[in-house]
C-alpha atoms as a PDB file:
ATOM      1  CA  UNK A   1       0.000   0.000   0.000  1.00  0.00           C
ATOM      2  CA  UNK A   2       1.641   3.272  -0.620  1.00  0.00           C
ATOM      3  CA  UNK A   3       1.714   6.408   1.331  1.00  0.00           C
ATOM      4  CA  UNK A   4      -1.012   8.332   0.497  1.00  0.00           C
ATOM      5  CA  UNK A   5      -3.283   5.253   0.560  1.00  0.00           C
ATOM      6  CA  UNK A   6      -2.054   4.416   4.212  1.00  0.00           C
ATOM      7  CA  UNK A   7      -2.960   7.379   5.108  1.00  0.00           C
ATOM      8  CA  UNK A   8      -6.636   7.452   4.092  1.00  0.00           C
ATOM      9  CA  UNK A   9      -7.486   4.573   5.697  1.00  0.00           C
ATOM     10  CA  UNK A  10      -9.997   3.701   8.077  1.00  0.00           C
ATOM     11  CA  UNK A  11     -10.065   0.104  10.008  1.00  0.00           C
ATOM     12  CA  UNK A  12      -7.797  -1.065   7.373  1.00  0.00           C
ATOM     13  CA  UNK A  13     -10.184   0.319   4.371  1.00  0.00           C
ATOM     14  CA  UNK A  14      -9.739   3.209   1.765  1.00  0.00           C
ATOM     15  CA  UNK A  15     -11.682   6.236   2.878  1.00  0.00           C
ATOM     16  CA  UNK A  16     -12.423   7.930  -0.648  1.00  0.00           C
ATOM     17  CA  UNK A  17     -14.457  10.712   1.817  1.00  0.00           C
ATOM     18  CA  UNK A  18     -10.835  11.711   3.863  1.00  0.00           C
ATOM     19  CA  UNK A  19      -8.812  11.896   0.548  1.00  0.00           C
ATOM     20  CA  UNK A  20     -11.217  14.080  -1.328  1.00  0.00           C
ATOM     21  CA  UNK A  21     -11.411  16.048   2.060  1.00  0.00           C
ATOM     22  CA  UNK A  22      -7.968  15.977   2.526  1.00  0.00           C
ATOM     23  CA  UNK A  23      -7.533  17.526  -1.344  1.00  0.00           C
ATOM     24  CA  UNK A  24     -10.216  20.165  -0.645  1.00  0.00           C
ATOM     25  CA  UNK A  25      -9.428  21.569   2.429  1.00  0.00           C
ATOM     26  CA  UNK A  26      -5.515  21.615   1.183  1.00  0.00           C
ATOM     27  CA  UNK A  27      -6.174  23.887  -1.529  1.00  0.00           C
ATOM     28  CA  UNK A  28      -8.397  26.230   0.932  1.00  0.00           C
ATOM     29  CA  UNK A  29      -5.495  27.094   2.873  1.00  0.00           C
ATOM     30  CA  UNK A  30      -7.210  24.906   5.692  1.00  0.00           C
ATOM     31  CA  UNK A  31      -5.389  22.530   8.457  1.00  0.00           C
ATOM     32  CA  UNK A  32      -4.140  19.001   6.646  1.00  0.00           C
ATOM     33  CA  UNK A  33      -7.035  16.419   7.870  1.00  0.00           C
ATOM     34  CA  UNK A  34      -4.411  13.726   8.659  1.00  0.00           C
ATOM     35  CA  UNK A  35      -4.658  14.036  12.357  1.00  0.00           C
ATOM     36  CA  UNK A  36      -8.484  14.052  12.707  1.00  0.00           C
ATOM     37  CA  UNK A  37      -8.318  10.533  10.487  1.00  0.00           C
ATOM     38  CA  UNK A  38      -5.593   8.898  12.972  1.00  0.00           C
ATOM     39  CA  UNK A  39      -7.927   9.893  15.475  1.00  0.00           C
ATOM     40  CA  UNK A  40     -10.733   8.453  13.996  1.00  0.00           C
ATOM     41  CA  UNK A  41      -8.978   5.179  13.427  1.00  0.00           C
ATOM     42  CA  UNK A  42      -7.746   5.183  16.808  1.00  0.00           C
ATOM     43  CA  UNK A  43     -11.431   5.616  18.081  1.00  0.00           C
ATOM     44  CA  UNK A  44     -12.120   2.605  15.794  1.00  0.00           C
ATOM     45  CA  UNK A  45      -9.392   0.585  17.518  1.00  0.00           C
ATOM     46  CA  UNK A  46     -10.466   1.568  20.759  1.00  0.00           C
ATOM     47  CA  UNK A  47     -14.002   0.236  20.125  1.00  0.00           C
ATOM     48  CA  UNK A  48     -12.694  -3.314  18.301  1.00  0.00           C
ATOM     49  CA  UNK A  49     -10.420  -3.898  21.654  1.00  0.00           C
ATOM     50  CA  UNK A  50     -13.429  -2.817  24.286  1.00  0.00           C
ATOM     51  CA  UNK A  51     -15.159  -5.498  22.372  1.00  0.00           C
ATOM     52  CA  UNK A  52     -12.507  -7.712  22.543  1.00  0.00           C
ATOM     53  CA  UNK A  53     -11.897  -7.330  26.173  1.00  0.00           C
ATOM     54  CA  UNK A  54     -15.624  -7.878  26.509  1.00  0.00           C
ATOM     55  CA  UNK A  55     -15.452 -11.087  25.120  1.00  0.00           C
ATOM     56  CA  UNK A  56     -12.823 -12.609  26.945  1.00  0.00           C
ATOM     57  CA  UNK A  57     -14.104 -10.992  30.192  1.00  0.00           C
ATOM     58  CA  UNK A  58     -17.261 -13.031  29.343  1.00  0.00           C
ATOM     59  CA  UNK A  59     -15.385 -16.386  28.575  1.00  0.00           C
ATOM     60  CA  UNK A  60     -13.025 -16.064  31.804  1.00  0.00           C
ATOM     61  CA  UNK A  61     -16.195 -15.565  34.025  1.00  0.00           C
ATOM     62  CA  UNK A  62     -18.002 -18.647  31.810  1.00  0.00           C
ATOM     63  CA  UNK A  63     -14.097 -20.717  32.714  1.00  0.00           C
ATOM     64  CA  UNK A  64     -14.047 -20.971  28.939  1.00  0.00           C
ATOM     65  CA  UNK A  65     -11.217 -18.680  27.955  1.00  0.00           C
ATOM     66  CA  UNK A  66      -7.669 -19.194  29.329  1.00  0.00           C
ATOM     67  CA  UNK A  67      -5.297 -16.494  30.710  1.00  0.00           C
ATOM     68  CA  UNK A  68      -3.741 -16.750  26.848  1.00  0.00           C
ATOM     69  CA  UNK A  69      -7.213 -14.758  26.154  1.00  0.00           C
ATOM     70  CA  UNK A  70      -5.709 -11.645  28.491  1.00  0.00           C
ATOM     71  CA  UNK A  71      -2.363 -11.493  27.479  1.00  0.00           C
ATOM     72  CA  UNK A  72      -3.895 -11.150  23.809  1.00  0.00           C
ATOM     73  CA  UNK A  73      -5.896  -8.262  25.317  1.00  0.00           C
ATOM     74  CA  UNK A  74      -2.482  -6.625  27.000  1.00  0.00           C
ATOM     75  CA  UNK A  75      -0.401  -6.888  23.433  1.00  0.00           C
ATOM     76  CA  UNK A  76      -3.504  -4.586  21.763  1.00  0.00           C
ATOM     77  CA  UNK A  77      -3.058  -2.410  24.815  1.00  0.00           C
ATOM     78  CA  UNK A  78       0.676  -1.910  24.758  1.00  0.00           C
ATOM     79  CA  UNK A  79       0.062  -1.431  20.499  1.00  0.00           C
ATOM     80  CA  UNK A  80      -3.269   1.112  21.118  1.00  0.00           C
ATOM     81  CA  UNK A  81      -0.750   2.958  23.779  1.00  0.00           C
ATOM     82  CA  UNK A  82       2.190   3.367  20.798  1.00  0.00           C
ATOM     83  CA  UNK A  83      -0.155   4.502  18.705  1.00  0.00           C
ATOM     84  CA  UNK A  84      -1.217   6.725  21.104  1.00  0.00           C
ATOM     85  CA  UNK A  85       2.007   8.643  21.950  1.00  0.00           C
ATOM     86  CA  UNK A  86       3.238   9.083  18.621  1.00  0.00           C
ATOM     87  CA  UNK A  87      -0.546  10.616  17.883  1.00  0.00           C
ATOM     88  CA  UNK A  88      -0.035  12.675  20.913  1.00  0.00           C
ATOM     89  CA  UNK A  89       4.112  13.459  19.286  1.00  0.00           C
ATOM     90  CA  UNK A  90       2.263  14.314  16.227  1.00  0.00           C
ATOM     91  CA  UNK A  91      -0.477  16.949  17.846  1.00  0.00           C
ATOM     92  CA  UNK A  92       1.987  18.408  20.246  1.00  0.00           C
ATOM     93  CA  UNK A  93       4.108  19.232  16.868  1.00  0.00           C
END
């Protein structure tokens, strides 16, 4: 995938919306939109691992899951906080 498609992506898809956005509000003289889509896909993270932690919250509870089902949840957690601080890098710029 190359640059410019990586960065119009949302949950791993091409978002046609943020690159036509992007190209609009670049000629306008407005802020680059590149932020607001990390944070968006970040929010969309956020959700898929709340659901994730949800599930394996249930299964421990049900003594289906095992603790390989947490560890799994603390790898997306140490990845979501990476992401995180190089958003935060990014804003603070």
């Amino acid at each position: 995938m190359k640059k410019t498609e990586t960065r119009f992506t949302y949950g791993g898809r091409w978002d046609m919306s943020a690159y036509i956005r992007n190209l609009v509000l670049s000629q306008t003289g407005k802020k680059d939109v590149r932020v607001d889509m990390e944070l968006k896909d970040l929010n969309y993270q956020v959700r898929k691992i709340g659901v994730n932690i949800n599930q394996i919250a249930h299964r421990l509870n049900s003594n289906i899951g095992d603790m390989s089902d947490a560890e799994y949840v603390v790898e997306l957690m140490k990845e979501l906080n990476a992401r995180l601080e190089k958003l935060t890098e990014k804003i603070e710029k």
